[in-house]
C-alpha atoms as a PDB file:
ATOM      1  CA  UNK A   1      13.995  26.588  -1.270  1.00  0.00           C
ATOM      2  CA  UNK A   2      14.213  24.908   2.280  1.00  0.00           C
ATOM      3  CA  UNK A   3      12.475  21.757   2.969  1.00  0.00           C
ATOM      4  CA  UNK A   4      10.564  20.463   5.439  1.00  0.00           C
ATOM      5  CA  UNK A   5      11.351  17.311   6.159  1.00  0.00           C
ATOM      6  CA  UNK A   6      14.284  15.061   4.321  1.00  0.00           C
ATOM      7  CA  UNK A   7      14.642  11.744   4.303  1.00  0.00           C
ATOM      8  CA  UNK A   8      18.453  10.497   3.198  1.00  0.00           C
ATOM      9  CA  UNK A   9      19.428   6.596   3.536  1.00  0.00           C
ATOM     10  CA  UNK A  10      21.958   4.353   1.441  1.00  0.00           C
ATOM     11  CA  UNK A  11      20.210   1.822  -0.675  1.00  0.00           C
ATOM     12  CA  UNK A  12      20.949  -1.490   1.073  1.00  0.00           C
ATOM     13  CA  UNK A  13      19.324  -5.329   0.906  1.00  0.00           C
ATOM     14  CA  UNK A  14      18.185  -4.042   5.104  1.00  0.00           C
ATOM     15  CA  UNK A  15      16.520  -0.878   3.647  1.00  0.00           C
ATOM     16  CA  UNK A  16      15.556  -2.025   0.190  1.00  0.00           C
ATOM     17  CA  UNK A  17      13.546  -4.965   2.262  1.00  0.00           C
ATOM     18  CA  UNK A  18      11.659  -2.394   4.743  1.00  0.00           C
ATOM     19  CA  UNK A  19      10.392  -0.746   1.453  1.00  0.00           C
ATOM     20  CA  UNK A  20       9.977  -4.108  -0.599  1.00  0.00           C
ATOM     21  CA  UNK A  21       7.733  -5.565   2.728  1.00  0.00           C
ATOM     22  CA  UNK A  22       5.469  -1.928   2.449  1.00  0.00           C
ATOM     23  CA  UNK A  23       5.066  -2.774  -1.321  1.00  0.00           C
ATOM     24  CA  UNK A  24       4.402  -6.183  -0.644  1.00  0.00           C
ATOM     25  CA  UNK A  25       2.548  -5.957   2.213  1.00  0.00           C
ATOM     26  CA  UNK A  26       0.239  -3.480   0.304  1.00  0.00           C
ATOM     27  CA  UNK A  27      -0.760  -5.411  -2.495  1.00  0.00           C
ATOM     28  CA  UNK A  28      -1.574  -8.220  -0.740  1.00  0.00           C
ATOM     29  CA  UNK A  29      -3.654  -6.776   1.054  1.00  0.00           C
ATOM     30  CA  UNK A  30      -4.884  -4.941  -2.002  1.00  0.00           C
ATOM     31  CA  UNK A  31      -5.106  -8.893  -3.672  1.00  0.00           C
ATOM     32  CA  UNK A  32      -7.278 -10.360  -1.075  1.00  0.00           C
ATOM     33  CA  UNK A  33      -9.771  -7.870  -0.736  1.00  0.00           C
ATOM     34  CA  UNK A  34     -10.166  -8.336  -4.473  1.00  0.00           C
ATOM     35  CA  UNK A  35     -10.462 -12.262  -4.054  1.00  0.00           C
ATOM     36  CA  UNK A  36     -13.245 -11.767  -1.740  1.00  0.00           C
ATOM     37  CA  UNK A  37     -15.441  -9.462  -2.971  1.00  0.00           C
ATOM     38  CA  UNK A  38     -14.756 -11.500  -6.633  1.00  0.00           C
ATOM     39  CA  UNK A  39     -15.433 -14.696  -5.140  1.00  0.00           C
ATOM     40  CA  UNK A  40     -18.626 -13.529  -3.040  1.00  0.00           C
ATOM     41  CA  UNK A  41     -19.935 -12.147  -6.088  1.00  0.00           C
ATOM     42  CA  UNK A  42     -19.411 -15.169  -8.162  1.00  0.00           C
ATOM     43  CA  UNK A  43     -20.541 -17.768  -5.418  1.00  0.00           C
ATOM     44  CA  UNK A  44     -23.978 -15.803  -5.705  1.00  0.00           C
ATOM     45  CA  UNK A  45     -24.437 -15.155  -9.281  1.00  0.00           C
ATOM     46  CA  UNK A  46     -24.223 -19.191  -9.710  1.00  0.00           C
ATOM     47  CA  UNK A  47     -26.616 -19.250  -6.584  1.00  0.00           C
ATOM     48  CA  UNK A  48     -29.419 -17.439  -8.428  1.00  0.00           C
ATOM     49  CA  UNK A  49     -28.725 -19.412 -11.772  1.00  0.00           C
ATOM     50  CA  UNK A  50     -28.275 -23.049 -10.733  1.00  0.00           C
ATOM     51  CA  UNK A  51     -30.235 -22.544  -7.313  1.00  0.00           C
ATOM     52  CA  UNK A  52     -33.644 -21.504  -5.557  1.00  0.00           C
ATOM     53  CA  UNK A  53     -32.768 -19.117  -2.887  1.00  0.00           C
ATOM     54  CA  UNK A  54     -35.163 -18.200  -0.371  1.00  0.00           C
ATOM     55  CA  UNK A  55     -37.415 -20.590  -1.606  1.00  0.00           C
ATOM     56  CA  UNK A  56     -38.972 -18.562  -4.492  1.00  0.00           C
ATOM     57  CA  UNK A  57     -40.617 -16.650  -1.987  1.00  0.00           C
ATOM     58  CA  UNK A  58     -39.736 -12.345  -0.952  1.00  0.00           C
ATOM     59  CA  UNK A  59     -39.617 -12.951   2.685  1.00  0.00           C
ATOM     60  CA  UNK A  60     -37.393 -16.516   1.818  1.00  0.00           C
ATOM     61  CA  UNK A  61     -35.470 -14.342  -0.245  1.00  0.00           C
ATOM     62  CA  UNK A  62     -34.590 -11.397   1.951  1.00  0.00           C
ATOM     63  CA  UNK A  63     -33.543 -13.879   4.349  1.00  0.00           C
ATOM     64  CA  UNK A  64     -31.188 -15.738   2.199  1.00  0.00           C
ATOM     65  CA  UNK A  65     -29.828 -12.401   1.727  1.00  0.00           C
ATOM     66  CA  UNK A  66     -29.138 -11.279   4.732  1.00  0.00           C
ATOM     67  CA  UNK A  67     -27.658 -14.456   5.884  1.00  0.00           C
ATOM     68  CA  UNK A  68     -25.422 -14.581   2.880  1.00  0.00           C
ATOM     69  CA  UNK A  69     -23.984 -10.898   3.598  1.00  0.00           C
ATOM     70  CA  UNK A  70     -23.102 -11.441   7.303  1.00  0.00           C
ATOM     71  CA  UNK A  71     -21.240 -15.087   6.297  1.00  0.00           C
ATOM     72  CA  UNK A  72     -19.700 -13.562   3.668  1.00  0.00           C
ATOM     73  CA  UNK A  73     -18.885 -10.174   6.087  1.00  0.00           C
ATOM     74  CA  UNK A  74     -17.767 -13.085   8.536  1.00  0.00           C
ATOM     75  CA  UNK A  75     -15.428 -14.713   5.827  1.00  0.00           C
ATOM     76  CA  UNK A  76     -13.993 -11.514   4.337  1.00  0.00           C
ATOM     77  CA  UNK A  77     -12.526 -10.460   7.739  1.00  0.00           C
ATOM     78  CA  UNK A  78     -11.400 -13.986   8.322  1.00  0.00           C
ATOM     79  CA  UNK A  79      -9.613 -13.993   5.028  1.00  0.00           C
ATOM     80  CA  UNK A  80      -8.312  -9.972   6.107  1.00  0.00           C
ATOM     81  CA  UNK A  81      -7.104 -11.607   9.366  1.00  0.00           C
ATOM     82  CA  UNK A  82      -5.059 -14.503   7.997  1.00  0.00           C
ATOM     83  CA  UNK A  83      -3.776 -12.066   5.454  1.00  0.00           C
ATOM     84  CA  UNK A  84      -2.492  -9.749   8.866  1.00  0.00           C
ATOM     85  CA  UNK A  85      -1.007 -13.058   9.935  1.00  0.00           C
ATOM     86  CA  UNK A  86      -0.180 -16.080   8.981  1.00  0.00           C
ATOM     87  CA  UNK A  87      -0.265 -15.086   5.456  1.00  0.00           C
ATOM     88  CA  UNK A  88       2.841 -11.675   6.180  1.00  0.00           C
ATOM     89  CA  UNK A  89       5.445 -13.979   7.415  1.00  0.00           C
ATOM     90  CA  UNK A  90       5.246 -15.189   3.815  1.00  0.00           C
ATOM     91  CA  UNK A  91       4.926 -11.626   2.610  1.00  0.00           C
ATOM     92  CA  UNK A  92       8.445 -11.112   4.610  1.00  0.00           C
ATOM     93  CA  UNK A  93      10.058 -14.020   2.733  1.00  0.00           C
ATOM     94  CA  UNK A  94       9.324 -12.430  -0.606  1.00  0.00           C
ATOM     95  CA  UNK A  95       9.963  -8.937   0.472  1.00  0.00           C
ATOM     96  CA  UNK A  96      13.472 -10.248   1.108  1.00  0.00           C
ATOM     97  CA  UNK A  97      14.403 -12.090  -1.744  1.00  0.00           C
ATOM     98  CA  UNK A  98      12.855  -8.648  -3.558  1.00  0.00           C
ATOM     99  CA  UNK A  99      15.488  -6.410  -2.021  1.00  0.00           C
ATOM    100  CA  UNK A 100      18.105  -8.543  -2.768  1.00  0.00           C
ATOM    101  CA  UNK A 101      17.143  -8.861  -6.523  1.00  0.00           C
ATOM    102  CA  UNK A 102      16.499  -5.065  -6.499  1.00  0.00           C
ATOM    103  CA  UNK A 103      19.862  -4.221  -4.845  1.00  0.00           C
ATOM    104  CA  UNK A 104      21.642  -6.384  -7.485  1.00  0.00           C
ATOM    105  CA  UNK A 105      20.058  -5.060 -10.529  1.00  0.00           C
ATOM    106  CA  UNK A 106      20.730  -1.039  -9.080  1.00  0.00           C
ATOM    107  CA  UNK A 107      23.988  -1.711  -7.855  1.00  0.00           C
ATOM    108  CA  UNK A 108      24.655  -2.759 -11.441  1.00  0.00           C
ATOM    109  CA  UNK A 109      22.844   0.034 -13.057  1.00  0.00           C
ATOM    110  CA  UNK A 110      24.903   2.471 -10.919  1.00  0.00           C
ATOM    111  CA  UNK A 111      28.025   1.258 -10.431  1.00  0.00           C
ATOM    112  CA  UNK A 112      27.829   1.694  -6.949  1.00  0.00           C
ATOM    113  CA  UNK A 113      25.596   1.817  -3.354  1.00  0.00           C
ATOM    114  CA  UNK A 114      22.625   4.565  -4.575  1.00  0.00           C
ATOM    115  CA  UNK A 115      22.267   7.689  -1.899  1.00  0.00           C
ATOM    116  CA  UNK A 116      18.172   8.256  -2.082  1.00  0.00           C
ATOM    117  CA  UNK A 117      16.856  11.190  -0.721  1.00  0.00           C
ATOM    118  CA  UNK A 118      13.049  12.681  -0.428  1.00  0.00           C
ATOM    119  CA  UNK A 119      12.606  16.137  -0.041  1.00  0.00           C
ATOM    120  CA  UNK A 120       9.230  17.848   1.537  1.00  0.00           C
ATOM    121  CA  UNK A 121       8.348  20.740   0.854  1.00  0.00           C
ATOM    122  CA  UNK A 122       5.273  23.144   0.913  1.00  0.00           C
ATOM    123  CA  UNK A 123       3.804  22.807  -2.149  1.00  0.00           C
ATOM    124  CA  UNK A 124       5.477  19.173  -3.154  1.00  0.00           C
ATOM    125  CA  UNK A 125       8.081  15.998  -2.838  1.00  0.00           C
ATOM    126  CA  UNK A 126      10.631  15.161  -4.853  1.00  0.00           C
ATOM    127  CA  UNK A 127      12.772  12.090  -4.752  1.00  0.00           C
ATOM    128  CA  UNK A 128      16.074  12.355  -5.790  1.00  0.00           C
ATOM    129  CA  UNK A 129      19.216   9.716  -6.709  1.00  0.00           C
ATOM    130  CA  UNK A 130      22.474  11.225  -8.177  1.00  0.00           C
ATOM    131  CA  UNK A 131      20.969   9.950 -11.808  1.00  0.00           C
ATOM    132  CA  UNK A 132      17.175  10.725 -11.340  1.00  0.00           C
ATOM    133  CA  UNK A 133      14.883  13.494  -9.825  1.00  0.00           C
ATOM    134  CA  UNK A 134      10.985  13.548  -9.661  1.00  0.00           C
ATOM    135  CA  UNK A 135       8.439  15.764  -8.316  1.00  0.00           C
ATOM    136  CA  UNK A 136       4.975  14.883  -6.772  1.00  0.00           C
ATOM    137  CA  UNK A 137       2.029  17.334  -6.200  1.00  0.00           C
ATOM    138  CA  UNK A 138       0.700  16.199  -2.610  1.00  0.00           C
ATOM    139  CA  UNK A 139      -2.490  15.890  -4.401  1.00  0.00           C
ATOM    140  CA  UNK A 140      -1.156  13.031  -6.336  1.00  0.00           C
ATOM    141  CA  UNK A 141      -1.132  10.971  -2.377  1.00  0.00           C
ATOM    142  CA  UNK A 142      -3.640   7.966  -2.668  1.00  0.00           C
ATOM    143  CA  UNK A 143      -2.474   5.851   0.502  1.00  0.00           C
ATOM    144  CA  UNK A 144      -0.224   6.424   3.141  1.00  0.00           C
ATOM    145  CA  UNK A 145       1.362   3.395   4.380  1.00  0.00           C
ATOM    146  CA  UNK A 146       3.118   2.328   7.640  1.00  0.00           C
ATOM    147  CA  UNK A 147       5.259  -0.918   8.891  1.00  0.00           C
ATOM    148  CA  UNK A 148       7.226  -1.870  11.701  1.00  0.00           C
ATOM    149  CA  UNK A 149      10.130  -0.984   9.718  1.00  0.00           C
ATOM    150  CA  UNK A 150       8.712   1.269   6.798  1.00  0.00           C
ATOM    151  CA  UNK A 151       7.383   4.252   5.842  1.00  0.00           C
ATOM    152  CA  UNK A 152       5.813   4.867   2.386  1.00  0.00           C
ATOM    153  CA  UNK A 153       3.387   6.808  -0.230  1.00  0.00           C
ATOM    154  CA  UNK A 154       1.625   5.438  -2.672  1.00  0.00           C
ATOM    155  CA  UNK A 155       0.834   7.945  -5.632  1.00  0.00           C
ATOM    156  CA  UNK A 156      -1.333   8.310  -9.309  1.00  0.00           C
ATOM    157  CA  UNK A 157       1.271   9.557 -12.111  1.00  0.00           C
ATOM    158  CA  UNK A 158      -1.708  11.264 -13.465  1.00  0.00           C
ATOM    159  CA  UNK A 159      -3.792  13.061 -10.315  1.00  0.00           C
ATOM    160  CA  UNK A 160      -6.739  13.910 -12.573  1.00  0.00           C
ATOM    161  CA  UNK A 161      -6.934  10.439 -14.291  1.00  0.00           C
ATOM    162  CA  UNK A 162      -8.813   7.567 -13.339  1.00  0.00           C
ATOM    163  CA  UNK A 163      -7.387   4.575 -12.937  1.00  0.00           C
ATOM    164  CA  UNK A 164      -3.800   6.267 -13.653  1.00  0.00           C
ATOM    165  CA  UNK A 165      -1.049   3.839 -13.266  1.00  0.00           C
ATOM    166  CA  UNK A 166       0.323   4.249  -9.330  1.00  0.00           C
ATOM    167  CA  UNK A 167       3.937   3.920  -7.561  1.00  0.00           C
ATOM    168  CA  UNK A 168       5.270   3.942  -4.746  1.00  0.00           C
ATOM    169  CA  UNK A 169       7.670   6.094  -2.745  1.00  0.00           C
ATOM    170  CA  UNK A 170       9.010   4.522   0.743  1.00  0.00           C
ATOM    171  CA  UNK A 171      11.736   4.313   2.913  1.00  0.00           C
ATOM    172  CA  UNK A 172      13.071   3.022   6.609  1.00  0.00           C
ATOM    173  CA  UNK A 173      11.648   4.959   9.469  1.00  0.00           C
ATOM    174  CA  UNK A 174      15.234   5.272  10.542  1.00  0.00           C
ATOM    175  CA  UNK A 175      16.446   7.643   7.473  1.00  0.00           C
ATOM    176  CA  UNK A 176      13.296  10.168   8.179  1.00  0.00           C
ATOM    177  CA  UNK A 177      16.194  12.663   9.700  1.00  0.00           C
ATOM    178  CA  UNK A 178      15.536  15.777  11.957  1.00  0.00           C
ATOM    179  CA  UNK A 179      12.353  15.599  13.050  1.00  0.00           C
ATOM    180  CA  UNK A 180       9.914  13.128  14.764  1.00  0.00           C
ATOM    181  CA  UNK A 181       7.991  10.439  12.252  1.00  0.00           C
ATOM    182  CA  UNK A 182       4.858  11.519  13.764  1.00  0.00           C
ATOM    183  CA  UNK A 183       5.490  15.092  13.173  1.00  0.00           C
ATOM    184  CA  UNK A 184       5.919  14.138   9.201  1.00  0.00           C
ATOM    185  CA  UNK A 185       2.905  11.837   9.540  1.00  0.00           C
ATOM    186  CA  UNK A 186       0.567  15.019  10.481  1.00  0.00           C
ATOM    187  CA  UNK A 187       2.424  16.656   8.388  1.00  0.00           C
ATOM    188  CA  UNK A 188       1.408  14.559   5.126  1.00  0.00           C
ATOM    189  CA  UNK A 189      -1.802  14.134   6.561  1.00  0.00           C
ATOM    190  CA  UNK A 190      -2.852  17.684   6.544  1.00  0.00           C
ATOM    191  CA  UNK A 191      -1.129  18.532   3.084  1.00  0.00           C
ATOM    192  CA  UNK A 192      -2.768  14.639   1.230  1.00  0.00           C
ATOM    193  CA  UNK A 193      -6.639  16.040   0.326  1.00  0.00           C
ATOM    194  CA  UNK A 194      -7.119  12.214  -0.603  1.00  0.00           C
ATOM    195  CA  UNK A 195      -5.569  10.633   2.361  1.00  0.00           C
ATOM    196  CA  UNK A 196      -9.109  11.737   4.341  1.00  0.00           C
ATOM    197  CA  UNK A 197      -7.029  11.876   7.567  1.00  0.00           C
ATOM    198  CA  UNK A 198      -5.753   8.190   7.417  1.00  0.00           C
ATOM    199  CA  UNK A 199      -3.085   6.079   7.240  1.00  0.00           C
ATOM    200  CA  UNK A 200      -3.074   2.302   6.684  1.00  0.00           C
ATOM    201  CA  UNK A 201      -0.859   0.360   9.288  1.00  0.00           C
ATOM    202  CA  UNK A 202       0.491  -3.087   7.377  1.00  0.00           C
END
């Protein structure tokens, strides 16, 4: 059966780290958003138990409120924003000493430098290594991800399960061979029900 789109690249620490920053990059993202809306729901359960907002009064009330959900909008996308910056040149650091540990311990596994390769087809993806192969339904898609450097999807082992434990496929732009990335972007775009048309630029 003939692919669509292939992706081929030798596992090095350079492209182990462009897919170590996407994973990285993700779940701190994924970490902080957490944190906020954790800590925004905390700060105002104590509020109401230890405190008198709003005076005891409705209109007191719906004024504390409203001016505690715009400082804690204001605070969430400060937090988002030092996440986006100051916070990825950190995520970098660990993304490389990530690839480094991950191209030791398959280099040792293997024997030698691992040849990945993603197939695309029609109807599914499979990733393939000269030891391992595994197919993914499209439908199995959560997130689409994008670096500087990196490409990669993020998908449920289990499509119909909720809450069903999640990996992640990605790879350098540079080993997306053949065809233009944004070509494969609409392409995965179209063929992802749960993508909803977007991807999420890290």
């Amino acid at each position: 059966m003939a692919y669509n789109y292939r992706v081929v690249y030798e596992e090095t620490i350079e492209t182990l780290e462009a897919v170590c920053e996407l994973y990285d990059s993700d779940s701190s993202d994924l970490t902080m958003k957490f944190i906020s809306v954790g800590a925004g729901i905390l700060v105002l359960v104590f509020i109401f138990i230890y405190g008198e907002p709003g005076g005891g009064t409705l209109p007191g009330l719906l004024f504390f409120l409203v001016k505690y959900l715009a400082g804690w909008a204001v605070l969430a996308a400060a937090a988002m924003f030092i996440n986006r910056t100051v916070w990825r040149k950190a995520v970098r650091a660990t993304a490389a000493g990530d690839a480094q540990e991950m191209y030791r311990r398959r280099k040792a596994k293997n024997g030698d430098a691992v040849i990945a390769q993603i197939d695309f087809y029609e109807e599914r993806f499979e990733s393939v290594t000269k030891i391992k192969k595994k197919a993914f339904e499209y439908g199995q898609v959560v997130r689409l991800l994008e670096s500087e450097r990196g490409l990669g999807l993020v998908v449920k082992r289990d499509k119909d399960m909720v809450g069903s434990p999640r990996a992640m496929i990605g790879f350098p732009k540079e080993a997306l061979a053949g065809e233009g990335i944004e070509e494969w972007k609409e392409f995965l775009l179209e063929k992802c029900p749960q993508l909803n048309g977007k991807i999420k630029k890290l």
